[in-house]
PDB file of N, CA and C in Angstrom:
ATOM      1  N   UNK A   1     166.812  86.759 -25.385  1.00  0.00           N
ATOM      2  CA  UNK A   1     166.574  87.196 -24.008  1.00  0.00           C
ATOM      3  C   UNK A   1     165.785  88.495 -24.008  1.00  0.00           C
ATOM      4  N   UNK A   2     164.796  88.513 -23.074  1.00  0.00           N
ATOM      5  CA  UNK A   2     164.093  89.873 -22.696  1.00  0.00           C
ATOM      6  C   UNK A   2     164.701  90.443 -21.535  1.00  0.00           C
ATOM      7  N   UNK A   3     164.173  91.766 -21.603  1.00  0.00           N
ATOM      8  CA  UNK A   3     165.128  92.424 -20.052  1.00  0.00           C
ATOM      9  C   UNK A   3     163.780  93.809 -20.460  1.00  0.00           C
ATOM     10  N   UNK A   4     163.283  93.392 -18.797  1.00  0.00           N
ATOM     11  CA  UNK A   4     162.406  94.374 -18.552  1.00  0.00           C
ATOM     12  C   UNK A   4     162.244  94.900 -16.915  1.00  0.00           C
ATOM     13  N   UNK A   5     161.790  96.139 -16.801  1.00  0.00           N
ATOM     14  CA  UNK A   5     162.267  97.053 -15.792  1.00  0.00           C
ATOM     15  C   UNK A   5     161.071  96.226 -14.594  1.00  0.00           C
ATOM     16  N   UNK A   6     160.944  95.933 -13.576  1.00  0.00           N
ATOM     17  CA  UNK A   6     159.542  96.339 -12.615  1.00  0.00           C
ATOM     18  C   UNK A   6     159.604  96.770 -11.349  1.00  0.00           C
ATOM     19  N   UNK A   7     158.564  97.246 -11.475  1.00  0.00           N
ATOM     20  CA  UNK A   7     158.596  98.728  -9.642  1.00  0.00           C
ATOM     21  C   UNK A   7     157.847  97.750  -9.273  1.00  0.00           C
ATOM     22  N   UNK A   8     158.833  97.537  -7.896  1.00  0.00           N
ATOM     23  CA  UNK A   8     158.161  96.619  -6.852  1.00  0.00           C
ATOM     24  C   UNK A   8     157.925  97.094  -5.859  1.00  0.00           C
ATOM     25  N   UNK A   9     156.825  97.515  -5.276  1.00  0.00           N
ATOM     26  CA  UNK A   9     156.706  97.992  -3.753  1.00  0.00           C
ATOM     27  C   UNK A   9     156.513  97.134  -2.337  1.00  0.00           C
ATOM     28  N   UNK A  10     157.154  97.633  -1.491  1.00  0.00           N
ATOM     29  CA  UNK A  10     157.361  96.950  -0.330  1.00  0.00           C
ATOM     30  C   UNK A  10     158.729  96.635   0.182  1.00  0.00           C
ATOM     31  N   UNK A  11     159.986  96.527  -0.446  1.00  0.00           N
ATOM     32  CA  UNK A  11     160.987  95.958  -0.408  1.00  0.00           C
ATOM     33  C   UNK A  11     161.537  97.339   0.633  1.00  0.00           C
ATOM     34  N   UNK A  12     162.758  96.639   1.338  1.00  0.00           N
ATOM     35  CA  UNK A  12     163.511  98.153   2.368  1.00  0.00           C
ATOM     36  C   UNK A  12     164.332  97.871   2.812  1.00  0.00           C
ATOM     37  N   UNK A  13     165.092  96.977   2.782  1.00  0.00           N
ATOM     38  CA  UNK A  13     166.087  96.474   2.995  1.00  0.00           C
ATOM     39  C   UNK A  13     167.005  95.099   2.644  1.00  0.00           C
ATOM     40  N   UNK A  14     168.346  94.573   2.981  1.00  0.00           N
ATOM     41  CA  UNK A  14     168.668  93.408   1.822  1.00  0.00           C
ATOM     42  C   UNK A  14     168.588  92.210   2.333  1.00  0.00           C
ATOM     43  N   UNK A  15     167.509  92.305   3.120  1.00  0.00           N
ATOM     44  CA  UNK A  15     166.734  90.543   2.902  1.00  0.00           C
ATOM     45  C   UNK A  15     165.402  90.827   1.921  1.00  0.00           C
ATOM     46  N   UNK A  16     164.944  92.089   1.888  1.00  0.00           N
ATOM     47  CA  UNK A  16     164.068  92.251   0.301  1.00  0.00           C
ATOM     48  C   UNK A  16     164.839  91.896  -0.874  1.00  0.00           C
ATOM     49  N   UNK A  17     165.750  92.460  -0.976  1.00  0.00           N
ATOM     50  CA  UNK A  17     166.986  92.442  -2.367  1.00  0.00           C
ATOM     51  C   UNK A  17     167.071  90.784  -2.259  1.00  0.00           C
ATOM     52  N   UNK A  18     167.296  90.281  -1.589  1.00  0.00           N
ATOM     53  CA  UNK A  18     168.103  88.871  -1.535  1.00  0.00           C
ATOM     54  C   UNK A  18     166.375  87.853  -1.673  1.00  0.00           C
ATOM     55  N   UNK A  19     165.790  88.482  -1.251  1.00  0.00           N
ATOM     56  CA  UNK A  19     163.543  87.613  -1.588  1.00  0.00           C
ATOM     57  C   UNK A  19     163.893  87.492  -2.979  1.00  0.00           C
ATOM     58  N   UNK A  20     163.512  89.069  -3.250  1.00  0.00           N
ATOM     59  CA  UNK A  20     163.176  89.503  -4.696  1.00  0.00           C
ATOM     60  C   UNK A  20     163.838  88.864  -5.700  1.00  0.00           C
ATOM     61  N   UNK A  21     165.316  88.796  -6.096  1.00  0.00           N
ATOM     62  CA  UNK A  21     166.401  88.086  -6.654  1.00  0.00           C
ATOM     63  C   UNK A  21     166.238  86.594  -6.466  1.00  0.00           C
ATOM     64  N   UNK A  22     165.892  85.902  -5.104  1.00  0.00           N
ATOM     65  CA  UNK A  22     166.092  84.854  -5.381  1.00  0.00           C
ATOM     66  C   UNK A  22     164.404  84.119  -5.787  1.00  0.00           C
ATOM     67  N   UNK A  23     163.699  84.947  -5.885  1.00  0.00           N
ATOM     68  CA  UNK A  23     162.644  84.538  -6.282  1.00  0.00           C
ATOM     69  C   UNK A  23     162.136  84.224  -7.751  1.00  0.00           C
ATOM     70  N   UNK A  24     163.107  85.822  -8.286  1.00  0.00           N
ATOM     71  CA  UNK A  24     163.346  85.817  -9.747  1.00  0.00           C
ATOM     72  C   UNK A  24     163.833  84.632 -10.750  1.00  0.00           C
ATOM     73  N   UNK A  25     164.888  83.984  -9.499  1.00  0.00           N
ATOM     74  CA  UNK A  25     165.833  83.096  -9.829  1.00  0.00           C
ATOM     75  C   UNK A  25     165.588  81.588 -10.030  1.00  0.00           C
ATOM     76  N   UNK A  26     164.575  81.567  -8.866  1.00  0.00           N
ATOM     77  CA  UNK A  26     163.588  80.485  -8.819  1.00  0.00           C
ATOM     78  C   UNK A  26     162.637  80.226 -10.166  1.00  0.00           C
ATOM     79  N   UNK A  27     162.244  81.494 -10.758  1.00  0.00           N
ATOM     80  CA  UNK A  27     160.944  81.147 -11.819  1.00  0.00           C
ATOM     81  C   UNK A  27     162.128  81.045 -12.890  1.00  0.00           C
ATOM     82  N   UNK A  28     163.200  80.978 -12.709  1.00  0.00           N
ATOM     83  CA  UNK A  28     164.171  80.662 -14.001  1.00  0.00           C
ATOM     84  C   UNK A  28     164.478  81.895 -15.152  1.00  0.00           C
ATOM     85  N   UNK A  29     164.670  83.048 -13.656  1.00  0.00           N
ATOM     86  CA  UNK A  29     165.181  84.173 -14.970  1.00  0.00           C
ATOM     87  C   UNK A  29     166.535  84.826 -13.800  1.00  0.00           C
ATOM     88  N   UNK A  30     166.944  85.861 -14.269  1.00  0.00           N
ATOM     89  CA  UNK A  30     167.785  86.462 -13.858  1.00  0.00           C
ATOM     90  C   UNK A  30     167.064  88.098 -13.314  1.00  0.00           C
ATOM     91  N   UNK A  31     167.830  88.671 -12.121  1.00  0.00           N
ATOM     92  CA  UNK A  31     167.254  89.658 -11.839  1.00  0.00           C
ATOM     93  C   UNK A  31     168.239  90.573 -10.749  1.00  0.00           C
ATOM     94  N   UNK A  32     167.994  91.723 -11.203  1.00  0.00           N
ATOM     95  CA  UNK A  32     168.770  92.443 -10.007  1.00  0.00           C
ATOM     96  C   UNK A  32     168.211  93.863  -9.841  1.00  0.00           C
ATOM     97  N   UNK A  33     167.844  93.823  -8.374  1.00  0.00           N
ATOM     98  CA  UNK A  33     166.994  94.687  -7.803  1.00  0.00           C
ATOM     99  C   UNK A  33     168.014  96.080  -7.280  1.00  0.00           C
ATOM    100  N   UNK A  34     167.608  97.394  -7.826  1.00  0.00           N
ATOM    101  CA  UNK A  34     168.021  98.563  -7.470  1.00  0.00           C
ATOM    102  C   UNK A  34     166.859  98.682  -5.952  1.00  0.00           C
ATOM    103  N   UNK A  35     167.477  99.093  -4.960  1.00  0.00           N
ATOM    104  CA  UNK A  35     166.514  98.752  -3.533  1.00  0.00           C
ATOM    105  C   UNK A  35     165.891 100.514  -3.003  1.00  0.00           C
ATOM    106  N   UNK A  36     167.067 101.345  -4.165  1.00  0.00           N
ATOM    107  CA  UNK A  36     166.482 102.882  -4.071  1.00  0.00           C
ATOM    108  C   UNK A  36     165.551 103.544  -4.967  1.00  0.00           C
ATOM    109  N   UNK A  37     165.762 102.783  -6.018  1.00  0.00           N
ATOM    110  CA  UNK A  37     164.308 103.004  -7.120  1.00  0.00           C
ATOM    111  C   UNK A  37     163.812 102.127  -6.752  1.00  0.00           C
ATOM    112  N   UNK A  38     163.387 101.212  -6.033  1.00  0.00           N
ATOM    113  CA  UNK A  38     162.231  99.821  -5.200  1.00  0.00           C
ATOM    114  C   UNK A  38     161.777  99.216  -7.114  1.00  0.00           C
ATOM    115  N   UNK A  39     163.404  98.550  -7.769  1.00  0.00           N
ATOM    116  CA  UNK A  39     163.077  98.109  -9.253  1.00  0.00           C
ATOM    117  C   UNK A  39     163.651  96.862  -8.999  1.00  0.00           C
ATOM    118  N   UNK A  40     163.510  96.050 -10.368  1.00  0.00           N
ATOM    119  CA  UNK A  40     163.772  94.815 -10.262  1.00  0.00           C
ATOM    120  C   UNK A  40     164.431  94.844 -11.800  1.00  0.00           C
ATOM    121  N   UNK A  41     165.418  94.935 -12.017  1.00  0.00           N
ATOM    122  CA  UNK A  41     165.823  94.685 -13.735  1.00  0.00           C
ATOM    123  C   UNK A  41     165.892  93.004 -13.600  1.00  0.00           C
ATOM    124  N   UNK A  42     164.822  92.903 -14.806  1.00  0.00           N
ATOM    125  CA  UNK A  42     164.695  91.134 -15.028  1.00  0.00           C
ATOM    126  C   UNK A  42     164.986  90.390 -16.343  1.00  0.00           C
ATOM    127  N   UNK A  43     166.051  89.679 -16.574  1.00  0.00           N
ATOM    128  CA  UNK A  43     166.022  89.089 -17.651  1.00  0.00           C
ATOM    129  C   UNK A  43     165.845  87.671 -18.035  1.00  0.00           C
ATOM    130  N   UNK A  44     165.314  87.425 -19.067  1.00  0.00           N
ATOM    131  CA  UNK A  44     164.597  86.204 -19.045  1.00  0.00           C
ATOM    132  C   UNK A  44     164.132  85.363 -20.844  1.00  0.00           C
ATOM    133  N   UNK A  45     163.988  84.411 -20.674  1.00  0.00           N
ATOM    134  CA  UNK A  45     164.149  83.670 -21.879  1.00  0.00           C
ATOM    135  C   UNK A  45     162.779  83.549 -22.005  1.00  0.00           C
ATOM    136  N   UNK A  46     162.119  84.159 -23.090  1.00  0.00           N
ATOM    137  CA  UNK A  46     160.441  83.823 -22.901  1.00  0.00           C
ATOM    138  C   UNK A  46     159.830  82.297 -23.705  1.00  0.00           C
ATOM    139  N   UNK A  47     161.035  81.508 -23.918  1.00  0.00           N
ATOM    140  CA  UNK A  47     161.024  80.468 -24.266  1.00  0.00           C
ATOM    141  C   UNK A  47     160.409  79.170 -23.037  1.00  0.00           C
ATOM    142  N   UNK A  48     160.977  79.965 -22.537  1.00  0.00           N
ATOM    143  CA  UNK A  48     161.253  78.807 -20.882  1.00  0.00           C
ATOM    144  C   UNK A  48     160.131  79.617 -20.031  1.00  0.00           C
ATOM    145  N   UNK A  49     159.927  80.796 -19.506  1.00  0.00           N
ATOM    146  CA  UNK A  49     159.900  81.354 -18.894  1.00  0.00           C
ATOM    147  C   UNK A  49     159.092  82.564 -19.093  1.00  0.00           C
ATOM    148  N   UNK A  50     157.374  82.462 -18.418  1.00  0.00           N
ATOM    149  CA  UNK A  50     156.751  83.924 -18.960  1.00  0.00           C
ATOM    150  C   UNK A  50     157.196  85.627 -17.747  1.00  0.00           C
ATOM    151  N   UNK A  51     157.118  86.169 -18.118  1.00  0.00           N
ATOM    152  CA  UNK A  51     156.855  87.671 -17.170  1.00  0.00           C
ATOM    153  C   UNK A  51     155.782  87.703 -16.620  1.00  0.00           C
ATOM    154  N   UNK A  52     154.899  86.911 -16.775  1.00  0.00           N
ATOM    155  CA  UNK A  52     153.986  86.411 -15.704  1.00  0.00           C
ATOM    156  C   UNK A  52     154.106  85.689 -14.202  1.00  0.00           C
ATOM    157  N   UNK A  53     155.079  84.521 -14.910  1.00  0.00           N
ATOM    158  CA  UNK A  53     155.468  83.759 -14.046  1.00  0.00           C
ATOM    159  C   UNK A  53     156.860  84.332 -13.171  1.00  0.00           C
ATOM    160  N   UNK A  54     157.275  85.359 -13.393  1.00  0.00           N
ATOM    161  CA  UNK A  54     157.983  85.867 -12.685  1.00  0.00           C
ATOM    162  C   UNK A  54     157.509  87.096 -12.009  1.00  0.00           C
ATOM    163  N   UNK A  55     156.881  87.384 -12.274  1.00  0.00           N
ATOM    164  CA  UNK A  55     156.058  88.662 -11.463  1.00  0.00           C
ATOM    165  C   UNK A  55     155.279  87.800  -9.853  1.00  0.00           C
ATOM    166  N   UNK A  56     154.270  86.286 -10.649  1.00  0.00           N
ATOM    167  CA  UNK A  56     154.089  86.291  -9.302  1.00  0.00           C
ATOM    168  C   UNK A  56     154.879  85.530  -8.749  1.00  0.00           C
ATOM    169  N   UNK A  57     156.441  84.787  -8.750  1.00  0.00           N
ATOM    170  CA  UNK A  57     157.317  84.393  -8.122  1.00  0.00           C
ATOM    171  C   UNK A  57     157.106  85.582  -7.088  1.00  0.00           C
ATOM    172  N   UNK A  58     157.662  86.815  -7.260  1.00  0.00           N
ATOM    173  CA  UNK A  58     158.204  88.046  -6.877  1.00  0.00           C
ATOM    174  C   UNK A  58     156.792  88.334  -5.656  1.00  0.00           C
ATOM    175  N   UNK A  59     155.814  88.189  -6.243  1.00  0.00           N
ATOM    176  CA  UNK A  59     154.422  88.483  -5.159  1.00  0.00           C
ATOM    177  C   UNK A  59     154.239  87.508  -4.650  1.00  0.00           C
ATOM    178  N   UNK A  60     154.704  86.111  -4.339  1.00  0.00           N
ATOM    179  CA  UNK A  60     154.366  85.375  -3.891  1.00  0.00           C
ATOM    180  C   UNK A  60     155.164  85.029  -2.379  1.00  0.00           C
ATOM    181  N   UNK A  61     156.355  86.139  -2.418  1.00  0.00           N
ATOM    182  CA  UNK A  61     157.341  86.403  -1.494  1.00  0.00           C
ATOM    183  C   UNK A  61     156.520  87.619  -0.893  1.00  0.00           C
ATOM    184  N   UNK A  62     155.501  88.138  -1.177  1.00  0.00           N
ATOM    185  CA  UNK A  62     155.070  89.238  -0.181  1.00  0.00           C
ATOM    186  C   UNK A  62     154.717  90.715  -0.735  1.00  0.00           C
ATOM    187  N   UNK A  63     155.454  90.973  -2.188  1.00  0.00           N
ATOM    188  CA  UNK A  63     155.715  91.947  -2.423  1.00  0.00           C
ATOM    189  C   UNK A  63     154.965  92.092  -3.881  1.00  0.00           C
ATOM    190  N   UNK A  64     154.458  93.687  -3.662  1.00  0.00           N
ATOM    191  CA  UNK A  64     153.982  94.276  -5.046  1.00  0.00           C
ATOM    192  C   UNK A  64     154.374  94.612  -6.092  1.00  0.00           C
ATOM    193  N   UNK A  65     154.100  94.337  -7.298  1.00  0.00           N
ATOM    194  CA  UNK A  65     154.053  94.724  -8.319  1.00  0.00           C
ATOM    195  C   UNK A  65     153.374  96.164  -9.180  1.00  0.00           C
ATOM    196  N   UNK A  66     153.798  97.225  -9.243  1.00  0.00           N
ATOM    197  CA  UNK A  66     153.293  98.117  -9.314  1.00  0.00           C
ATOM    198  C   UNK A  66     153.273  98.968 -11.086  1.00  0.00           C
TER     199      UNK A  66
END
């Protein structure tokens, strides 16, 4: 498993937290968003699953990658 940090901008409240997470969740990784550092701790099997493909899960809900 990988576990890597990402600053997401745009998010402000917890229907962002609940996008972001379930978007994460969707590209088949795990994730949990701190909503006061605007982060996303993501973990993920790079077997199955690139940090690509979860980044633009995450932008594809609206939100930046920074």
């Amino acid at each position: 498993m990988q576990t890597t940090t990402l600053n997401v901008e745009g998010m402000s409240c917890n229907h962002c937290v609940k996008a972001v997470e379930g978007a994460v969740k969707e590209a088949g990784a795990q994730g949990t968003v701190d909503l006061g550092a605007k982060t996303v701790d993501v973990s993920y099997d790079e077997a199955t699953v690139s940090l690509d493909a979860v980044k633009a899960a995450i932008e594809d809900q609206g939100y930046d990658i920074v």
